[in-house]
C-alpha atoms as a PDB file:
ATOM      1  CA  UNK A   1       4.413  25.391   4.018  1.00  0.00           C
ATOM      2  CA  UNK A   2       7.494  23.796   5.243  1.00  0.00           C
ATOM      3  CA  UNK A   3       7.240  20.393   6.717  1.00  0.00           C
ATOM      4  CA  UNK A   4      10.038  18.736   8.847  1.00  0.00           C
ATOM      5  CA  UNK A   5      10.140  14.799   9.314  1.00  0.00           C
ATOM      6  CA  UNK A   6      11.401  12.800  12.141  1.00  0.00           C
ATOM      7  CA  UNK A   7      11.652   9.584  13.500  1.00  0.00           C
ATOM      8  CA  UNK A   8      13.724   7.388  10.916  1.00  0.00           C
ATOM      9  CA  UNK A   9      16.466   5.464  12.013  1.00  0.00           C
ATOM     10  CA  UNK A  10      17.853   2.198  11.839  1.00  0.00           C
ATOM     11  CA  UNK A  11      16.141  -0.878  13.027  1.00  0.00           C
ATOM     12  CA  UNK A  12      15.698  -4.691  12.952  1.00  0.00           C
ATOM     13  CA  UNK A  13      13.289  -6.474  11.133  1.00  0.00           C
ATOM     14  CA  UNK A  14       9.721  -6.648  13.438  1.00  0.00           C
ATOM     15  CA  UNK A  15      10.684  -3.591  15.469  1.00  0.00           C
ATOM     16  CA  UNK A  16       8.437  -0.495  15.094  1.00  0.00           C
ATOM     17  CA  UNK A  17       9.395   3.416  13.985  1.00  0.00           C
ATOM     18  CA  UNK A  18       7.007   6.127  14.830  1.00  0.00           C
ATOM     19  CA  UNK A  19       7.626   8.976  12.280  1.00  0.00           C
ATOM     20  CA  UNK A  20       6.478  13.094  12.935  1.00  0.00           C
ATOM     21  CA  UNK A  21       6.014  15.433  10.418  1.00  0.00           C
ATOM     22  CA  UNK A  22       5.430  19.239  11.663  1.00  0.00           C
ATOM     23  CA  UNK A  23       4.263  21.671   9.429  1.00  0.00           C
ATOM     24  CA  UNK A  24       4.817  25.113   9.596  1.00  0.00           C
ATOM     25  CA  UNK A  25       3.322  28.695   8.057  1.00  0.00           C
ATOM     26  CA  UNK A  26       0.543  27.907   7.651  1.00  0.00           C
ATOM     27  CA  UNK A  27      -1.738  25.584   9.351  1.00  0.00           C
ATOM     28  CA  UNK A  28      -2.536  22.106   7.199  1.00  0.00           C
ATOM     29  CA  UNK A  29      -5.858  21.578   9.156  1.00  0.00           C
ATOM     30  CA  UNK A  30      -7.983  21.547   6.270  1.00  0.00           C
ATOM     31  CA  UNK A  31      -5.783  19.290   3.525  1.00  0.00           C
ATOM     32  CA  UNK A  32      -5.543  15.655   3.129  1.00  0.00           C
ATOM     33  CA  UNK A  33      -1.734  14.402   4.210  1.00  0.00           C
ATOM     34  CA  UNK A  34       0.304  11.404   2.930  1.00  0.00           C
ATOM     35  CA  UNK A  35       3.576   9.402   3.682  1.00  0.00           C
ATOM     36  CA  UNK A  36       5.260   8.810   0.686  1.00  0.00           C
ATOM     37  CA  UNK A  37       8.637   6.630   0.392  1.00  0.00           C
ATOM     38  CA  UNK A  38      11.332   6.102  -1.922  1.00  0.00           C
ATOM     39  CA  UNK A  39      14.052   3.238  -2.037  1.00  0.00           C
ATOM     40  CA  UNK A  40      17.207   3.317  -4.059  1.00  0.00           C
ATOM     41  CA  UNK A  41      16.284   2.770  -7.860  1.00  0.00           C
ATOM     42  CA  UNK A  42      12.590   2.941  -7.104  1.00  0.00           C
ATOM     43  CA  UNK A  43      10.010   4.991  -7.929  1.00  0.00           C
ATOM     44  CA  UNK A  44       9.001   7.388  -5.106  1.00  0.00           C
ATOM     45  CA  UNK A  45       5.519   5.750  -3.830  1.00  0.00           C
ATOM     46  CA  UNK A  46       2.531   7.388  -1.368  1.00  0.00           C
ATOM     47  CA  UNK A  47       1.780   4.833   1.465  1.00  0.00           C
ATOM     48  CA  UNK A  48      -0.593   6.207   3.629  1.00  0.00           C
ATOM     49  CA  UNK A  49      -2.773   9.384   3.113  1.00  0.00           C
ATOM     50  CA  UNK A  50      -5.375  10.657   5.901  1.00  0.00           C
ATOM     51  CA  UNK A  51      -8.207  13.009   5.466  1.00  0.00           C
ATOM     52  CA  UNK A  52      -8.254  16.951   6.942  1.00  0.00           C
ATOM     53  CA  UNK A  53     -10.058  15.386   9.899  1.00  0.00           C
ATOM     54  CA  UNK A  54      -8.507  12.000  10.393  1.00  0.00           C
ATOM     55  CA  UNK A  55     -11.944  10.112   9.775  1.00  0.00           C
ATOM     56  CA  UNK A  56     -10.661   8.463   6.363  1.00  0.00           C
ATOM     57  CA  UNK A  57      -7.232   6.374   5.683  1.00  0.00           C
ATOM     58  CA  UNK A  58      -5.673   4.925   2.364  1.00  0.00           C
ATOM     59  CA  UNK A  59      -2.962   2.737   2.721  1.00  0.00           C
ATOM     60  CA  UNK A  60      -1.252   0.629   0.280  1.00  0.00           C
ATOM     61  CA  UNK A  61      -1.331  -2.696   0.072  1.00  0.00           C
ATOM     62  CA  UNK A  62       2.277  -3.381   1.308  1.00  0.00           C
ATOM     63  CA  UNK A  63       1.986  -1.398   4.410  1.00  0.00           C
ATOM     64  CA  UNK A  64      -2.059  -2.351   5.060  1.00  0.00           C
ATOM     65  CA  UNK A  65      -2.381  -3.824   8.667  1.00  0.00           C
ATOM     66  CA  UNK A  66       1.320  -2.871   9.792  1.00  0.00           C
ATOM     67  CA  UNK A  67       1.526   1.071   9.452  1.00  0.00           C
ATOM     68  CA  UNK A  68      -1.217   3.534  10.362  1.00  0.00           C
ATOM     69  CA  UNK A  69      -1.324   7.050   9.996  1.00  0.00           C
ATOM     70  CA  UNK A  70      -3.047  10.060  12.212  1.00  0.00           C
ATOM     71  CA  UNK A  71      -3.014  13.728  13.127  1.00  0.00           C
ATOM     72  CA  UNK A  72      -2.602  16.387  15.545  1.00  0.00           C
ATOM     73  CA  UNK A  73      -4.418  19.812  13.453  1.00  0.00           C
ATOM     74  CA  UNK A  74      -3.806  21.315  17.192  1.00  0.00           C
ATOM     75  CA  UNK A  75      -0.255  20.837  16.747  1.00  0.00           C
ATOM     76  CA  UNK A  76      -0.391  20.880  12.997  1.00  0.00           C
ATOM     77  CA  UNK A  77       1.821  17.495  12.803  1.00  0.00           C
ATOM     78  CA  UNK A  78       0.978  14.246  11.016  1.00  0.00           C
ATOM     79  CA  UNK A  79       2.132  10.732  12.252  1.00  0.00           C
ATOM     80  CA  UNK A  80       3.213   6.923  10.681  1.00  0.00           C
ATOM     81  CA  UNK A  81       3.459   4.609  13.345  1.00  0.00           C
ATOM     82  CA  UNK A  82       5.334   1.541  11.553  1.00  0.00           C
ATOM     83  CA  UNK A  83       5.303  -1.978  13.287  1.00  0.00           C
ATOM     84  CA  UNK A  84       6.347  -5.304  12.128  1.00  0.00           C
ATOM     85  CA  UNK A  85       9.362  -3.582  10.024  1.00  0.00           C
ATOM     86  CA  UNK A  86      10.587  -5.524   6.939  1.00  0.00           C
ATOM     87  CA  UNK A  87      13.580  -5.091   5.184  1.00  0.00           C
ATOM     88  CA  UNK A  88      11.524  -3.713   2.192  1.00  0.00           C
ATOM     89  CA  UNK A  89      10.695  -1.096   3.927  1.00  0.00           C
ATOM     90  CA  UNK A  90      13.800   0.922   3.712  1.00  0.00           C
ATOM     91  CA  UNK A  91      13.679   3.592   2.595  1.00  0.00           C
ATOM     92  CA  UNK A  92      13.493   7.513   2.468  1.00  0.00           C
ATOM     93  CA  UNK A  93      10.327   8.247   4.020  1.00  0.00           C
ATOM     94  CA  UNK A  94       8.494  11.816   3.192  1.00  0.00           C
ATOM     95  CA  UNK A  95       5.395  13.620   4.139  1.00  0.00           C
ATOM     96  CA  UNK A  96       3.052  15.428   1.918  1.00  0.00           C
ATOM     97  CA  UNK A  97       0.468  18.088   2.330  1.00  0.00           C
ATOM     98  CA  UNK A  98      -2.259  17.510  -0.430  1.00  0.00           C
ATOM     99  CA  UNK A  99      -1.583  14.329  -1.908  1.00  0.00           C
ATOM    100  CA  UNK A 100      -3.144  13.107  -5.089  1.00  0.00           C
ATOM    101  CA  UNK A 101      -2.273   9.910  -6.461  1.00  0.00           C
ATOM    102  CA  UNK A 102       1.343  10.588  -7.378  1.00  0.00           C
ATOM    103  CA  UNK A 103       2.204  14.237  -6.603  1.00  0.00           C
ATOM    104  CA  UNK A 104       1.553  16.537  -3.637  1.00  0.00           C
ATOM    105  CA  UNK A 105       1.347  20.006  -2.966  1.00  0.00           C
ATOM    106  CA  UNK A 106       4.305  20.259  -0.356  1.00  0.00           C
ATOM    107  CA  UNK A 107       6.996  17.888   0.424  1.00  0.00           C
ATOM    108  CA  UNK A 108       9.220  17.417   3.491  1.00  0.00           C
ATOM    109  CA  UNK A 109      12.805  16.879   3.341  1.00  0.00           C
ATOM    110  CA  UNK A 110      12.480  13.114   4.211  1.00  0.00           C
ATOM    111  CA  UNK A 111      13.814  10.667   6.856  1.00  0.00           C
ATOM    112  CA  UNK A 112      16.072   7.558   6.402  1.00  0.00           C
ATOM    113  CA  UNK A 113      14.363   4.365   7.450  1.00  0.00           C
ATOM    114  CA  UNK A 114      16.401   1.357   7.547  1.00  0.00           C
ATOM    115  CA  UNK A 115      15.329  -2.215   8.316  1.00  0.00           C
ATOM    116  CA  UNK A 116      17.809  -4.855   9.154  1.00  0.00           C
ATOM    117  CA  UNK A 117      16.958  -8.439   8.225  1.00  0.00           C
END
């Protein structure tokens, strides 16, 4: 499976980011999917993870009520929309096909978010 992210970019603190991640060879319909992010020094960390179907969500607590996640199986691609931006959110955001609590399956090459204060 390769998986390409998009979306990241620079931004000011409140503004909103909507990241992609495609998938491609083979489809991802029937696995869980995650965001995961990583900021300079910092441990890499999952934020979001939605089930094979999109009924069930997980995010954590930093991103709860700000950042939801979804899916398109048709077009095999997995979303983060990202409102009310904080400058703790920069980061290197990556998605994840599989995700358990601190590894995944597959991993994308990741996408640069950066929140100005």
């Amino acid at each position: 499976v390769q998986l390409q992210a998009s979306g990241g970019g620079l931004v000011q603190a409140g503004g909103s980011l909507r990241l992609s991640c495609a998938a491609s060879g083979r489809p991802v319909s029937s696995y869980r999917m995650g965001w995961a992010r990583q900021a300079p020094g910092k441990e890499r960390e999952f934020v979001a993870r939605v089930s094979w179907n999109g009924g069930t969500t997980w995010y954590a607590d930093s991103v709860k009520g700000r950042f939801t996640i979804s899916r398109d199986n048709a077009l095999n691609t997995v979303y983060l929309q990202m409102n009310n931006l904080k400058p703790d959110d920069s980061a290197v955001y990556y998605c994840a096909v599989d995700p358990s609590a601190t590894t995944a399956s597959y991993w994308g090459q990741g996408t640069q978010v950066t929140v100005s204060s």
